[in-house]
C-alpha atoms as a PDB file:
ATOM      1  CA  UNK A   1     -12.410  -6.917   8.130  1.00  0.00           C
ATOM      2  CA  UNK A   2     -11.050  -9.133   5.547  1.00  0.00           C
ATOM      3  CA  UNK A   3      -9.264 -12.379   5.967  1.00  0.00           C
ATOM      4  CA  UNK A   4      -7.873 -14.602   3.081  1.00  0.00           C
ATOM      5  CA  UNK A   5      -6.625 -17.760   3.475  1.00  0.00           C
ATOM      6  CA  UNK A   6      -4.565 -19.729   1.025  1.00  0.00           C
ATOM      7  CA  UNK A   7      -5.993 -18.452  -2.151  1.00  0.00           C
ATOM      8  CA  UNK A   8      -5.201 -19.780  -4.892  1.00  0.00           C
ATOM      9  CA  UNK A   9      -6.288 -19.494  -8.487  1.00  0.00           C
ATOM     10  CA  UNK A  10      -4.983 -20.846 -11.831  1.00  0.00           C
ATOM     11  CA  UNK A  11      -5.308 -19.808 -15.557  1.00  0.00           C
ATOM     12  CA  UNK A  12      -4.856 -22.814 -17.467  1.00  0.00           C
ATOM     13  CA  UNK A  13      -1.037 -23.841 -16.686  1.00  0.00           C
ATOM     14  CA  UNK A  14      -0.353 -20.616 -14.913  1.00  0.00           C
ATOM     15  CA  UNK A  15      -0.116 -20.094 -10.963  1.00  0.00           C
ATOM     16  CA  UNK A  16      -1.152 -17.027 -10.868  1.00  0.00           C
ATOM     17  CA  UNK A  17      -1.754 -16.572  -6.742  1.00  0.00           C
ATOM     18  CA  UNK A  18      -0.078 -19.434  -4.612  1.00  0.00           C
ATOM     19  CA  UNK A  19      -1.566 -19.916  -1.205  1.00  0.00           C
ATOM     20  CA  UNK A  20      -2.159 -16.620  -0.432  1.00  0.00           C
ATOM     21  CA  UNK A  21      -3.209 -16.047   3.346  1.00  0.00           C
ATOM     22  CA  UNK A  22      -3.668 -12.619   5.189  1.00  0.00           C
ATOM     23  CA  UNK A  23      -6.036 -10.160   6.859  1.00  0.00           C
ATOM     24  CA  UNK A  24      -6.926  -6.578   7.049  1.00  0.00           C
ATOM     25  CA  UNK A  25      -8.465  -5.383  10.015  1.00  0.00           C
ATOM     26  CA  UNK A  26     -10.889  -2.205  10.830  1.00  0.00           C
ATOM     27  CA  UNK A  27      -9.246   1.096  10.661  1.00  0.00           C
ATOM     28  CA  UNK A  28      -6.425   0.205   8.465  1.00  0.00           C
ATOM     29  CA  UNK A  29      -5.211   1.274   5.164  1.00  0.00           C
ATOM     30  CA  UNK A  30      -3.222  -2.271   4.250  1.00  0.00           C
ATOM     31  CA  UNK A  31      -1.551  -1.616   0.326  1.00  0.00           C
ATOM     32  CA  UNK A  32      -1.256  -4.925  -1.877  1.00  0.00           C
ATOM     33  CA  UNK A  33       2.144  -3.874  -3.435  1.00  0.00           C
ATOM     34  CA  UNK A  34       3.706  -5.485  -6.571  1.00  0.00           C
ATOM     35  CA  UNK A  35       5.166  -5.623  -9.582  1.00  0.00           C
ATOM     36  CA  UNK A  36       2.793  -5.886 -12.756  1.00  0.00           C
ATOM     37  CA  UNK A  37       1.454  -9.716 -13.079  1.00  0.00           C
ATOM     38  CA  UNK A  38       2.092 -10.251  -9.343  1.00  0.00           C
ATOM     39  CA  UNK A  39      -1.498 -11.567  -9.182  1.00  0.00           C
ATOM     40  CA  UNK A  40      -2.910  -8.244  -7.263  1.00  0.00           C
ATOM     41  CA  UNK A  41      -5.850  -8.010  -9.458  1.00  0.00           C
ATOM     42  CA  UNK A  42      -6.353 -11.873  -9.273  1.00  0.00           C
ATOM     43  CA  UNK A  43      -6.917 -11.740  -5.357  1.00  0.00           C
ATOM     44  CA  UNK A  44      -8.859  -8.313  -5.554  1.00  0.00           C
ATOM     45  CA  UNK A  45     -11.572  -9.911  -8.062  1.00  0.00           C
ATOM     46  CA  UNK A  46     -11.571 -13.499  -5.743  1.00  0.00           C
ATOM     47  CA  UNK A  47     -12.154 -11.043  -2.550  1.00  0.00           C
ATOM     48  CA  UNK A  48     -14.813  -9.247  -4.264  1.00  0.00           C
ATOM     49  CA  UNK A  49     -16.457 -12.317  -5.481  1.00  0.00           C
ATOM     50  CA  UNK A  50     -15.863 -11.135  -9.209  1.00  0.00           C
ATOM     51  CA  UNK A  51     -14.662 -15.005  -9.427  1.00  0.00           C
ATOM     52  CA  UNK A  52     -14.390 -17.623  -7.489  1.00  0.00           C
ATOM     53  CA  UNK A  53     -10.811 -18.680  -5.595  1.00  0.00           C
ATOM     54  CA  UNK A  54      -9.980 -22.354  -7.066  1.00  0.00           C
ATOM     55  CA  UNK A  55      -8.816 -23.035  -3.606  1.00  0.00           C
ATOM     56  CA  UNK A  56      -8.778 -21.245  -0.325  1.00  0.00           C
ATOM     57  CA  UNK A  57     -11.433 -18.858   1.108  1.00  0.00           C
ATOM     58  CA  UNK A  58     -12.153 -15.494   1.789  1.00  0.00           C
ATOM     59  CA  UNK A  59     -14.398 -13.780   4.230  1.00  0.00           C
ATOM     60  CA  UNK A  60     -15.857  -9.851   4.041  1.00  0.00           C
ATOM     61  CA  UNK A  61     -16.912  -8.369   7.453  1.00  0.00           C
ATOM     62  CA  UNK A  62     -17.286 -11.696   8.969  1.00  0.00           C
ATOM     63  CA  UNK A  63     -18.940 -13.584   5.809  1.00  0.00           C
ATOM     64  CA  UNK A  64     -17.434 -16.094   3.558  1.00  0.00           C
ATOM     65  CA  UNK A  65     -17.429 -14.581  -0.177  1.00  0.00           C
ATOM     66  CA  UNK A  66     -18.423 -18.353  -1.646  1.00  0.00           C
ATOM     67  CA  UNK A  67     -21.543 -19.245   1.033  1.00  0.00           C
ATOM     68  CA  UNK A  68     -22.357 -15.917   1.805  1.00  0.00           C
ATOM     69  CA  UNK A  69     -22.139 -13.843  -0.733  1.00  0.00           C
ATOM     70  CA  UNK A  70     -25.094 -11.257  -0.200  1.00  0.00           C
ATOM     71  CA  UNK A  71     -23.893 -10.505   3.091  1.00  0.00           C
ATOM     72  CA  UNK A  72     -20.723 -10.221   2.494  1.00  0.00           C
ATOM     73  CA  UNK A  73     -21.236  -7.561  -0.604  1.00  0.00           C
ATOM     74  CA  UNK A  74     -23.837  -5.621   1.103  1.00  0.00           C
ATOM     75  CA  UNK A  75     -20.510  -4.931   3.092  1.00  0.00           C
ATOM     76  CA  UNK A  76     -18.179  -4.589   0.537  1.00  0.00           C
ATOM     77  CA  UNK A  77     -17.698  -1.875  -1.883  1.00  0.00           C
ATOM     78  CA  UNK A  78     -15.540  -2.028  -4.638  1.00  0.00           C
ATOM     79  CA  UNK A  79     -13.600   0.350  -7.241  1.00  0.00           C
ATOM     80  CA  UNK A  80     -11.888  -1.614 -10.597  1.00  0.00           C
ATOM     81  CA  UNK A  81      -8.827  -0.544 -11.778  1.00  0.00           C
ATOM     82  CA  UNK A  82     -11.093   1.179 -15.010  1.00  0.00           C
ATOM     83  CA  UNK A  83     -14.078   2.341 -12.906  1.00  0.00           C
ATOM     84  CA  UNK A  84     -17.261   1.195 -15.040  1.00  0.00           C
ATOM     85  CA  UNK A  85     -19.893   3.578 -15.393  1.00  0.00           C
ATOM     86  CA  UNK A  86     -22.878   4.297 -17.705  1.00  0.00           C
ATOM     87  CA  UNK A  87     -21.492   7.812 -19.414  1.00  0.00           C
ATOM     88  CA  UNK A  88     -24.373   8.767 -20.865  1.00  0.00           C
ATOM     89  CA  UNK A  89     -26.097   8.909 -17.187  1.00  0.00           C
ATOM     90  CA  UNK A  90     -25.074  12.338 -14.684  1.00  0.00           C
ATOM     91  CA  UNK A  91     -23.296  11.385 -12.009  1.00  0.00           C
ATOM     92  CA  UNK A  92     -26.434  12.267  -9.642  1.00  0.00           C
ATOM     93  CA  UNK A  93     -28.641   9.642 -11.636  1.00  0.00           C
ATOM     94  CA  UNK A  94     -25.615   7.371 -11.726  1.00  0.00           C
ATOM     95  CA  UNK A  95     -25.494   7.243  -7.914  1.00  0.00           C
ATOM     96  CA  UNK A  96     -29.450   7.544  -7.503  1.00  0.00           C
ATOM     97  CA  UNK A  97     -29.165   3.725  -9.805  1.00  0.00           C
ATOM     98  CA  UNK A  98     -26.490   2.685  -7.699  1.00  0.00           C
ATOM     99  CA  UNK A  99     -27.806   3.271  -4.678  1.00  0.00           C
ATOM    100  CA  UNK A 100     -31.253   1.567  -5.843  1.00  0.00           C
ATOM    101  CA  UNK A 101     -28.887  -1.435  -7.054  1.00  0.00           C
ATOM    102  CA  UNK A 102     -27.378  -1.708  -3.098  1.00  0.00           C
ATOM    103  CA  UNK A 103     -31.542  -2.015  -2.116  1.00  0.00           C
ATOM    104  CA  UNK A 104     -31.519   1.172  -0.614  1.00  0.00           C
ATOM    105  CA  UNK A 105     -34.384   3.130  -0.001  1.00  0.00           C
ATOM    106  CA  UNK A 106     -35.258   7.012  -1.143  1.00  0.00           C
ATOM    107  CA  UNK A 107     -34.669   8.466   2.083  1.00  0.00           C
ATOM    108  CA  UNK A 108     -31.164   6.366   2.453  1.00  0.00           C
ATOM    109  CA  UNK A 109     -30.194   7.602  -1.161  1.00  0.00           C
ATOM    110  CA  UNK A 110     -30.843  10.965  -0.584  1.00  0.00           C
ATOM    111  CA  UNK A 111     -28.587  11.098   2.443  1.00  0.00           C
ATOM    112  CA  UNK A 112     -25.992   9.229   1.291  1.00  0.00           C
ATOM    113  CA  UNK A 113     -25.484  11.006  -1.839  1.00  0.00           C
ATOM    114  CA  UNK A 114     -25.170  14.127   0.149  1.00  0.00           C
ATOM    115  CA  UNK A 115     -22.370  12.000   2.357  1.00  0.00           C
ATOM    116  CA  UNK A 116     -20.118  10.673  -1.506  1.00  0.00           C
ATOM    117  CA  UNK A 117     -20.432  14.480  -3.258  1.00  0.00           C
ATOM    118  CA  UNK A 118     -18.838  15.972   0.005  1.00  0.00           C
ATOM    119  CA  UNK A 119     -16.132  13.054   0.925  1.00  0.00           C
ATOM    120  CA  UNK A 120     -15.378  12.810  -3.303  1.00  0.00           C
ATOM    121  CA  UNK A 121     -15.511  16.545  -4.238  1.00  0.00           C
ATOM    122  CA  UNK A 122     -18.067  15.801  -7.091  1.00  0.00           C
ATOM    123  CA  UNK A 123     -20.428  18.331  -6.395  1.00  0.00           C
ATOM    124  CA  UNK A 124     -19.587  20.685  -8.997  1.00  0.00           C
ATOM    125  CA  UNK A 125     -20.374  18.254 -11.721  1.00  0.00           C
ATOM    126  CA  UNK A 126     -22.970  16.335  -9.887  1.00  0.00           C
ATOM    127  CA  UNK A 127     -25.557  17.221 -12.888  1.00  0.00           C
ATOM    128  CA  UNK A 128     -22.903  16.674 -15.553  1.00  0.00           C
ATOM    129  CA  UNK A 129     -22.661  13.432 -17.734  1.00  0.00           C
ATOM    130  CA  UNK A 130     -20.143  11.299 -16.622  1.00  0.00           C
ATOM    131  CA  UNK A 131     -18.669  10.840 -20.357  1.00  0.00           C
ATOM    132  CA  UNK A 132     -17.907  14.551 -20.231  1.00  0.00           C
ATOM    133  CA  UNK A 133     -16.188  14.597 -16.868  1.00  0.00           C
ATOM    134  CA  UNK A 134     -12.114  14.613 -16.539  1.00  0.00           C
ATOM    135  CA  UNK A 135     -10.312  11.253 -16.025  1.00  0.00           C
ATOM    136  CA  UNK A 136      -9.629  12.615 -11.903  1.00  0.00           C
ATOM    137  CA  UNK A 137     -14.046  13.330 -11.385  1.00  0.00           C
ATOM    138  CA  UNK A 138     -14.408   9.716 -13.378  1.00  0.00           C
ATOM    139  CA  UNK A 139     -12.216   8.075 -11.062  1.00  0.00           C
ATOM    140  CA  UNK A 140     -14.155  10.013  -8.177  1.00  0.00           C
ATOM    141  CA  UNK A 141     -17.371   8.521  -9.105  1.00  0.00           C
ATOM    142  CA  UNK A 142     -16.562   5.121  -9.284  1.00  0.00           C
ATOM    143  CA  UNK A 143     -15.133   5.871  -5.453  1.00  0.00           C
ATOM    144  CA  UNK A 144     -18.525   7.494  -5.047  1.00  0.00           C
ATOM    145  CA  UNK A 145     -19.648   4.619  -6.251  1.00  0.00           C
ATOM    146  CA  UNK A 146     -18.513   2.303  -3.959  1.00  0.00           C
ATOM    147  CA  UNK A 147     -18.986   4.402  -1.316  1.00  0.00           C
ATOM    148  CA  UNK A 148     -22.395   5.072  -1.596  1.00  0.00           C
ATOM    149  CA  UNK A 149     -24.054   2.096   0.649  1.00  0.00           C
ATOM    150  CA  UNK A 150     -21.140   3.319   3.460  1.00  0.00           C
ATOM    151  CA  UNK A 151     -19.758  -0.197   3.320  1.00  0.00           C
ATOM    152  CA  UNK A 152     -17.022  -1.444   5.994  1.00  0.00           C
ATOM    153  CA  UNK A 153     -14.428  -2.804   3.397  1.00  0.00           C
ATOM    154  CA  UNK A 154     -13.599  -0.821   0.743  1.00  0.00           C
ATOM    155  CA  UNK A 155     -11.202  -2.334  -1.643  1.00  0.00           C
ATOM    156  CA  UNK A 156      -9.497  -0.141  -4.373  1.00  0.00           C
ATOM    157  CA  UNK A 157      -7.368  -1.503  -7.617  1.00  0.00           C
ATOM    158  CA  UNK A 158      -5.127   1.234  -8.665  1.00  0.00           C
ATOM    159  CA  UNK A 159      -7.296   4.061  -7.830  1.00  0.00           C
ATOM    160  CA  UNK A 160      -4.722   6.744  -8.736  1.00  0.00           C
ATOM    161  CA  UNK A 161      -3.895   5.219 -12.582  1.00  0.00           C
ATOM    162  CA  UNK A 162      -3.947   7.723 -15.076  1.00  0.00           C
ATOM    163  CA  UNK A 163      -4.158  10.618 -12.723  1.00  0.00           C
ATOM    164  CA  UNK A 164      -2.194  14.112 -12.912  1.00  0.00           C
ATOM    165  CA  UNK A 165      -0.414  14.897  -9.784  1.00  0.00           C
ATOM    166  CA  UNK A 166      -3.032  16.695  -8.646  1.00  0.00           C
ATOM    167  CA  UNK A 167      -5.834  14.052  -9.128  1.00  0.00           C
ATOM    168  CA  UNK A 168      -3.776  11.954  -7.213  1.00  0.00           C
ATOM    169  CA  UNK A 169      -3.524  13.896  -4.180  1.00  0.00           C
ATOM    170  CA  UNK A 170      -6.988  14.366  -4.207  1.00  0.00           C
ATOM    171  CA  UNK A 171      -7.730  10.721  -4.266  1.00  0.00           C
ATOM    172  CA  UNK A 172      -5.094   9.741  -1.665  1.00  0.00           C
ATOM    173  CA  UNK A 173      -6.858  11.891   0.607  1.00  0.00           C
ATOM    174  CA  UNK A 174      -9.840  10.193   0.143  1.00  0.00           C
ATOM    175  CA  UNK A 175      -8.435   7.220   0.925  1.00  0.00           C
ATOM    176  CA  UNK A 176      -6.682   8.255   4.047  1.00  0.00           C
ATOM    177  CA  UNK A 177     -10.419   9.606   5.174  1.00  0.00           C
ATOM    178  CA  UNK A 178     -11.841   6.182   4.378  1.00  0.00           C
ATOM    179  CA  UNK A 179      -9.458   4.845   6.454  1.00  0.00           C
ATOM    180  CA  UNK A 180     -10.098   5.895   9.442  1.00  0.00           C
ATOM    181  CA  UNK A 181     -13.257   4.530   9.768  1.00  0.00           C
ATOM    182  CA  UNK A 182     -13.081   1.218   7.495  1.00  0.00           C
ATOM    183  CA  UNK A 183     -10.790  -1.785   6.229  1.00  0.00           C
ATOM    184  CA  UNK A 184      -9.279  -0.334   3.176  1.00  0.00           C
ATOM    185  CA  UNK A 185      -7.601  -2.687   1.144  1.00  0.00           C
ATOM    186  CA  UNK A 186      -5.369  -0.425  -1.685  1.00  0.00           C
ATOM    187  CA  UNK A 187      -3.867  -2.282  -4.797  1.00  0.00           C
ATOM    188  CA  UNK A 188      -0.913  -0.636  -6.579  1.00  0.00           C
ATOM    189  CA  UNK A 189       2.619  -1.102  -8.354  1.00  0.00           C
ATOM    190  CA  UNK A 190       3.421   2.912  -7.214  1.00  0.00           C
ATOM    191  CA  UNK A 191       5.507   2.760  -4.561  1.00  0.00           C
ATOM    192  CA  UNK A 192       5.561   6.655  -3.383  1.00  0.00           C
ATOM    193  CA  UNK A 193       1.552   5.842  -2.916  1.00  0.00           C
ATOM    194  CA  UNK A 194       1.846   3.112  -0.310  1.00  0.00           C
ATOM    195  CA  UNK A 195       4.352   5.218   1.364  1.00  0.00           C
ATOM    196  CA  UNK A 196       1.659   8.142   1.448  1.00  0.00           C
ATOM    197  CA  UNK A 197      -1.438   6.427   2.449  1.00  0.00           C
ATOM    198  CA  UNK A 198      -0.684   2.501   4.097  1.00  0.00           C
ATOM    199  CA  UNK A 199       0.096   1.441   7.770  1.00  0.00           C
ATOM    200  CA  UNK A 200       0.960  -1.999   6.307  1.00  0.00           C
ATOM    201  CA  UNK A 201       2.116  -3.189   3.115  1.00  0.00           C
ATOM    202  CA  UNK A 202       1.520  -7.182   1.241  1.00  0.00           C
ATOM    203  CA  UNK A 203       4.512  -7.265  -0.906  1.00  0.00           C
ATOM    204  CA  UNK A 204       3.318  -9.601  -3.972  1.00  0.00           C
ATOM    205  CA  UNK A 205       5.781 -11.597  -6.319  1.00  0.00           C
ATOM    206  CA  UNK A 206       4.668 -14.243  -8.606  1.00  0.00           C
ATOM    207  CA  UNK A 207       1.827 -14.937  -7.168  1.00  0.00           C
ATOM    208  CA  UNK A 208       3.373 -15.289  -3.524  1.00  0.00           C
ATOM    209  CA  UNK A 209       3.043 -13.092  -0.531  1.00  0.00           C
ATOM    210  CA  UNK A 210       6.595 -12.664  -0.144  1.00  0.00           C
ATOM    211  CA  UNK A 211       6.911 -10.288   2.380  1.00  0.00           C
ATOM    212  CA  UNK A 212       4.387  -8.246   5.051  1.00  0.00           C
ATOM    213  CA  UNK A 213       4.856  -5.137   7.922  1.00  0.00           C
ATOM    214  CA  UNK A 214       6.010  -1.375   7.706  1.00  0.00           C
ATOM    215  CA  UNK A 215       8.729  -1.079   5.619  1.00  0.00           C
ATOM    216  CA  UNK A 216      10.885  -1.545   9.173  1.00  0.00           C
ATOM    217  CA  UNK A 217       9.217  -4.810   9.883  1.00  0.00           C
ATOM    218  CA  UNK A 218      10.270  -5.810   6.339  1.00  0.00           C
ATOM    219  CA  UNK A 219      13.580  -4.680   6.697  1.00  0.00           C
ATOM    220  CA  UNK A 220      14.033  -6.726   9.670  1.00  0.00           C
ATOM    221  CA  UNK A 221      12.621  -9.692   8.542  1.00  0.00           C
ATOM    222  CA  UNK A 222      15.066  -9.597   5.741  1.00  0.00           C
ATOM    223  CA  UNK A 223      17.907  -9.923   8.869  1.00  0.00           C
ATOM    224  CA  UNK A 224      20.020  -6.959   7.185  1.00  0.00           C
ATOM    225  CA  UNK A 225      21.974  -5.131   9.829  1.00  0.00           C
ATOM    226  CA  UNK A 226      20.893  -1.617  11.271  1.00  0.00           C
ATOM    227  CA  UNK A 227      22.480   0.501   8.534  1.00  0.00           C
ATOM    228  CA  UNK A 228      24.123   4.103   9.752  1.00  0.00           C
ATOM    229  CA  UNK A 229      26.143   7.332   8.237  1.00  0.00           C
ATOM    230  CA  UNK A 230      29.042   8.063  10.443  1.00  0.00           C
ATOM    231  CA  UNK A 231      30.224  11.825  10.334  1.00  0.00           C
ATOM    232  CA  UNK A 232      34.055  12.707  11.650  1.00  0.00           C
ATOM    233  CA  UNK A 233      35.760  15.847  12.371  1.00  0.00           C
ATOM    234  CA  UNK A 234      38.925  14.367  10.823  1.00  0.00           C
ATOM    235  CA  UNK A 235      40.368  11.659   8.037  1.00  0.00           C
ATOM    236  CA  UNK A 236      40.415   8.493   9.873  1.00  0.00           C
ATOM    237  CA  UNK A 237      43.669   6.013  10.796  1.00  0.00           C
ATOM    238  CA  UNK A 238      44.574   2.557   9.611  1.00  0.00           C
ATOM    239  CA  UNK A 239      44.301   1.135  12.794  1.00  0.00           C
ATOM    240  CA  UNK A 240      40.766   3.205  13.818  1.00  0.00           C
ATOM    241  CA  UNK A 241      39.347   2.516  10.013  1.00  0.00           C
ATOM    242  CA  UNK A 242      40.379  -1.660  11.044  1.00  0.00           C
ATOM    243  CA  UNK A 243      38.144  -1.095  13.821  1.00  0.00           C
ATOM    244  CA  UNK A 244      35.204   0.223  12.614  1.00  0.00           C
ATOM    245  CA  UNK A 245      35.052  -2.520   9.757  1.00  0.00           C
ATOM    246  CA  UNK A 246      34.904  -4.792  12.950  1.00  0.00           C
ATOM    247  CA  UNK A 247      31.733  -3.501  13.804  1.00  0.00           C
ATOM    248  CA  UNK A 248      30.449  -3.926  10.312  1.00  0.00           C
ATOM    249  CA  UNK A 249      30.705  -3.743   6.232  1.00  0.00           C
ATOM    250  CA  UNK A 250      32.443   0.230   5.284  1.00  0.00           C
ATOM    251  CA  UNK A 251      30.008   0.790   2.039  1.00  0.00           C
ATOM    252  CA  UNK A 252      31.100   4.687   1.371  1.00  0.00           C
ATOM    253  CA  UNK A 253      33.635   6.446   2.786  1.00  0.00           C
ATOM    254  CA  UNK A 254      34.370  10.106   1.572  1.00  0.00           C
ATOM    255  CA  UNK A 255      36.905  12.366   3.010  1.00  0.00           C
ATOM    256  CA  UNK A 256      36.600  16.172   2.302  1.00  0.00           C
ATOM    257  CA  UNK A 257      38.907  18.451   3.898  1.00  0.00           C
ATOM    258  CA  UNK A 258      38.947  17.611   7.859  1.00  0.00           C
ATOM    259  CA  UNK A 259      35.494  15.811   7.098  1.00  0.00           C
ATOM    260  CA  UNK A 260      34.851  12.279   6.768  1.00  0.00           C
ATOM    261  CA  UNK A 261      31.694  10.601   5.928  1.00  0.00           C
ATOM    262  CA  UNK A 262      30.993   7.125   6.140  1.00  0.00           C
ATOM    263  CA  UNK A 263      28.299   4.809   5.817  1.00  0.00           C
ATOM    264  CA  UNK A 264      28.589   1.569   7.719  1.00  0.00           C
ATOM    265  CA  UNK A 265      26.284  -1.488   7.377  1.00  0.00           C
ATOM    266  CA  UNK A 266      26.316  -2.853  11.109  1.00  0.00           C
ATOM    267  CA  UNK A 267      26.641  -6.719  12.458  1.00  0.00           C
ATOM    268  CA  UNK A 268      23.441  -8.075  13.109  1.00  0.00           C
ATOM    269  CA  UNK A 269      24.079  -8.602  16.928  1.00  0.00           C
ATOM    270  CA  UNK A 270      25.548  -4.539  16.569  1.00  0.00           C
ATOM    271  CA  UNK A 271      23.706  -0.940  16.968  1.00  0.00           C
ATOM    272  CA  UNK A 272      24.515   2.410  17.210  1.00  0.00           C
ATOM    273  CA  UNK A 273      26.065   2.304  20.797  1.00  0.00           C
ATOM    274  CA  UNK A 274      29.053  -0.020  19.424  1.00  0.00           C
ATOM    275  CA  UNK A 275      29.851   3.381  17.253  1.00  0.00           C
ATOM    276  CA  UNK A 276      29.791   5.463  19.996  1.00  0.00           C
ATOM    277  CA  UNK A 277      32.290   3.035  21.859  1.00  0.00           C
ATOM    278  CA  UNK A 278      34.504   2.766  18.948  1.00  0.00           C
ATOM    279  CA  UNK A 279      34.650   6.313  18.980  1.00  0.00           C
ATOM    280  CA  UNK A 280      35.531   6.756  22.502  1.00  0.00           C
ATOM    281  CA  UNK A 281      37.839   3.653  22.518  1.00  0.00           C
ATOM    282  CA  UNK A 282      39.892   5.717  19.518  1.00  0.00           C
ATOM    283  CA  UNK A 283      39.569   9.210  20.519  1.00  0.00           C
ATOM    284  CA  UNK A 284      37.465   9.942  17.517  1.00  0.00           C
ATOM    285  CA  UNK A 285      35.630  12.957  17.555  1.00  0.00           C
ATOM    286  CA  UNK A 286      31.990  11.916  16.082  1.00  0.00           C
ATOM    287  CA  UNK A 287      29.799  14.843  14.501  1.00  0.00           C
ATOM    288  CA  UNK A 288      26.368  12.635  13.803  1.00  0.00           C
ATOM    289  CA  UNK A 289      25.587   9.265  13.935  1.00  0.00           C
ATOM    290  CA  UNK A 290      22.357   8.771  11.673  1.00  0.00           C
ATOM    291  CA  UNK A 291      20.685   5.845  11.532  1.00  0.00           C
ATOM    292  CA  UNK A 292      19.222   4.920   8.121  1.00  0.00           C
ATOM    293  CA  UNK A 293      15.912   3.238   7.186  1.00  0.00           C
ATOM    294  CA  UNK A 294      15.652   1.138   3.461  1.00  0.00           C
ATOM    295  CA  UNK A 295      13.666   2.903   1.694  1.00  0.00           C
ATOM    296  CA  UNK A 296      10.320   0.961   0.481  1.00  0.00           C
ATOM    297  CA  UNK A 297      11.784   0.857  -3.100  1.00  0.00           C
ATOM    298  CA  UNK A 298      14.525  -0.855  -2.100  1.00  0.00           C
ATOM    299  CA  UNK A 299      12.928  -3.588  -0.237  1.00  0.00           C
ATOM    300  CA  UNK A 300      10.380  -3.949  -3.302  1.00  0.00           C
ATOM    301  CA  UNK A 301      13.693  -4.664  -5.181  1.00  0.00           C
ATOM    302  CA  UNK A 302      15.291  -7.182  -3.192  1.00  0.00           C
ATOM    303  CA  UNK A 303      12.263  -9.361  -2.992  1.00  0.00           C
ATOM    304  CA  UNK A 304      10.742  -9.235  -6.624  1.00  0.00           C
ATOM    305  CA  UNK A 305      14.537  -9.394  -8.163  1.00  0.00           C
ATOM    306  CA  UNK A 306      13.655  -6.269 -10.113  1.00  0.00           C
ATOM    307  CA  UNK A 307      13.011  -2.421 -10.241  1.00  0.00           C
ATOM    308  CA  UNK A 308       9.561  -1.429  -9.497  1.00  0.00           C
END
């Protein structure tokens, strides 16, 4: 697993991660979500040991990154937002060197090359050079690549950037195969990716953790009021309209023919039933009550003060 605790690094007179504390534990896919100079590469290159945190600690499958560091990289394995690799080499003597690098032996190469050409898709270009390979098989062997010592972490900075739509899906199914057998840890400003591939989201903002859950968690943590579109067989009445806004904030209200919609942001001590009783209580006959959930993108916004 991976557990940070109040990480903190500086770049001259700039914070750049603030006491940062949290953990990802086996067979999740946890996304590191913000907007660009949040710090998310910051705290990927202190977990990975790429530098050192200035303050705080970090610990990989059990071993702290600063004392331990062997240990904790012979678990680790680790893909850059620009995957590094050696173009000139084919991706099969690429991994063979790799694999050597991670101390493994002939036998262990050979098997787990077999394992990364399957789970990444790179064995039709296995004897190609890497320089001539697409940006989607380059960004497959530097998964590959951190892949290939079958590590328990796996932590991944913007593994989809610069990828056709295609590429991506292709690497966000990788990832959701990873994680179900390892602690992923996914970096990313894309918001439709987190959605696709995380159980649990770290919502970053200068340098802060502001935020952490499902989007629902979030939501609720933010103390906003269970939000719901009301749809009526008829216009609504002064005196019915007076009570419904009782119940909570009328945000839309459109009337078309004999059809109203509405959309009603409830009290925070209110839920769906107190509709249901409003309608009764007025004679109101109610077509759907829907219940609706922020969207991910609109959380992002309210805490980082900005699009993402």
């Amino acid at each position: 697993m991976i557990e940070a605790r109040e990480l903190t690094r500086r770049y001259g007179s700039v914070l750049a991660v603030d006491r940062v504390s949290f953990d990802v534990h086996p067979g999740q896919v946890v996304g590191l979500l913000g907007p660009n100079g949040a710090g998310k590469t910051t705290i990927l290159k202190a977990l990975t040991g790429y530098h050192y945190p200035q303050e705080g600690s970090a610990r990989i499958g059990g071993f702290d990154i600063v004392a331990e560091p062997v240990e904790a990289k012979r678990r680790l394995g680790y893909l850059p937002e620009n995957a590094p690799a050696y173009g000139v080499l084919t991706v099969d003597e690429y991994l063979r060197f790799v694999g050597a690098a991670r101390g493994l032996s002939r036998a262990e190469r050979r098997a787990a090359m077999e394992l990364v050409a399957g789970l990444c898709g790179l064995s039709s270009v296995w004897f190609r050079p890497i320089s001539e390979l697409s940006k989607g098989f380059q960004q497959r062997v530097g998964l590959a690549q951190a892949l290939v010592h079958d590590p328990e972490v796996v932590i991944l900075d913007e593994p989809t950037s610069g990828l056709d739509p295609n590429q991506i899906r292709e690497v966000r199914r990788i990832v959701e195969d990873l994680g179900r057998t390892r602690t992923v840890l996914l970096s990313t400003h894309i918001l439709s990716e987190v959605e696709a591939v995380c159980d649990r989201v770290l919502i970053l903002d200068a340098g802060r953790i502001v935020a952490s859950g499902t989007a629902a968690q979030i939501a609720s943590q933010l103390h906003r009021g269970t939000v719901v579109a009301v749809s009526l067989g008829r216009p609504l009445q002064p005196g019915e309209r007076e009570a419904l806004a009782r119940l909570g904030e009328i945000t839309a209200d459109r009337t078309d023919g004999d059809a109203t919609t509405l959309r009603v942001v409830l009290g925070e001590d209110r839920d769906t039933g107190d509709v249901f009783d409003w309608a009764v209580a007025h004679g109101v006959r109610l077509k759907a009550v829907v219940p609706e959930r922020d969207s991910l993108e609109e959380l992002f916004s309210r805490l980082t003060g900005g699009s993402p």
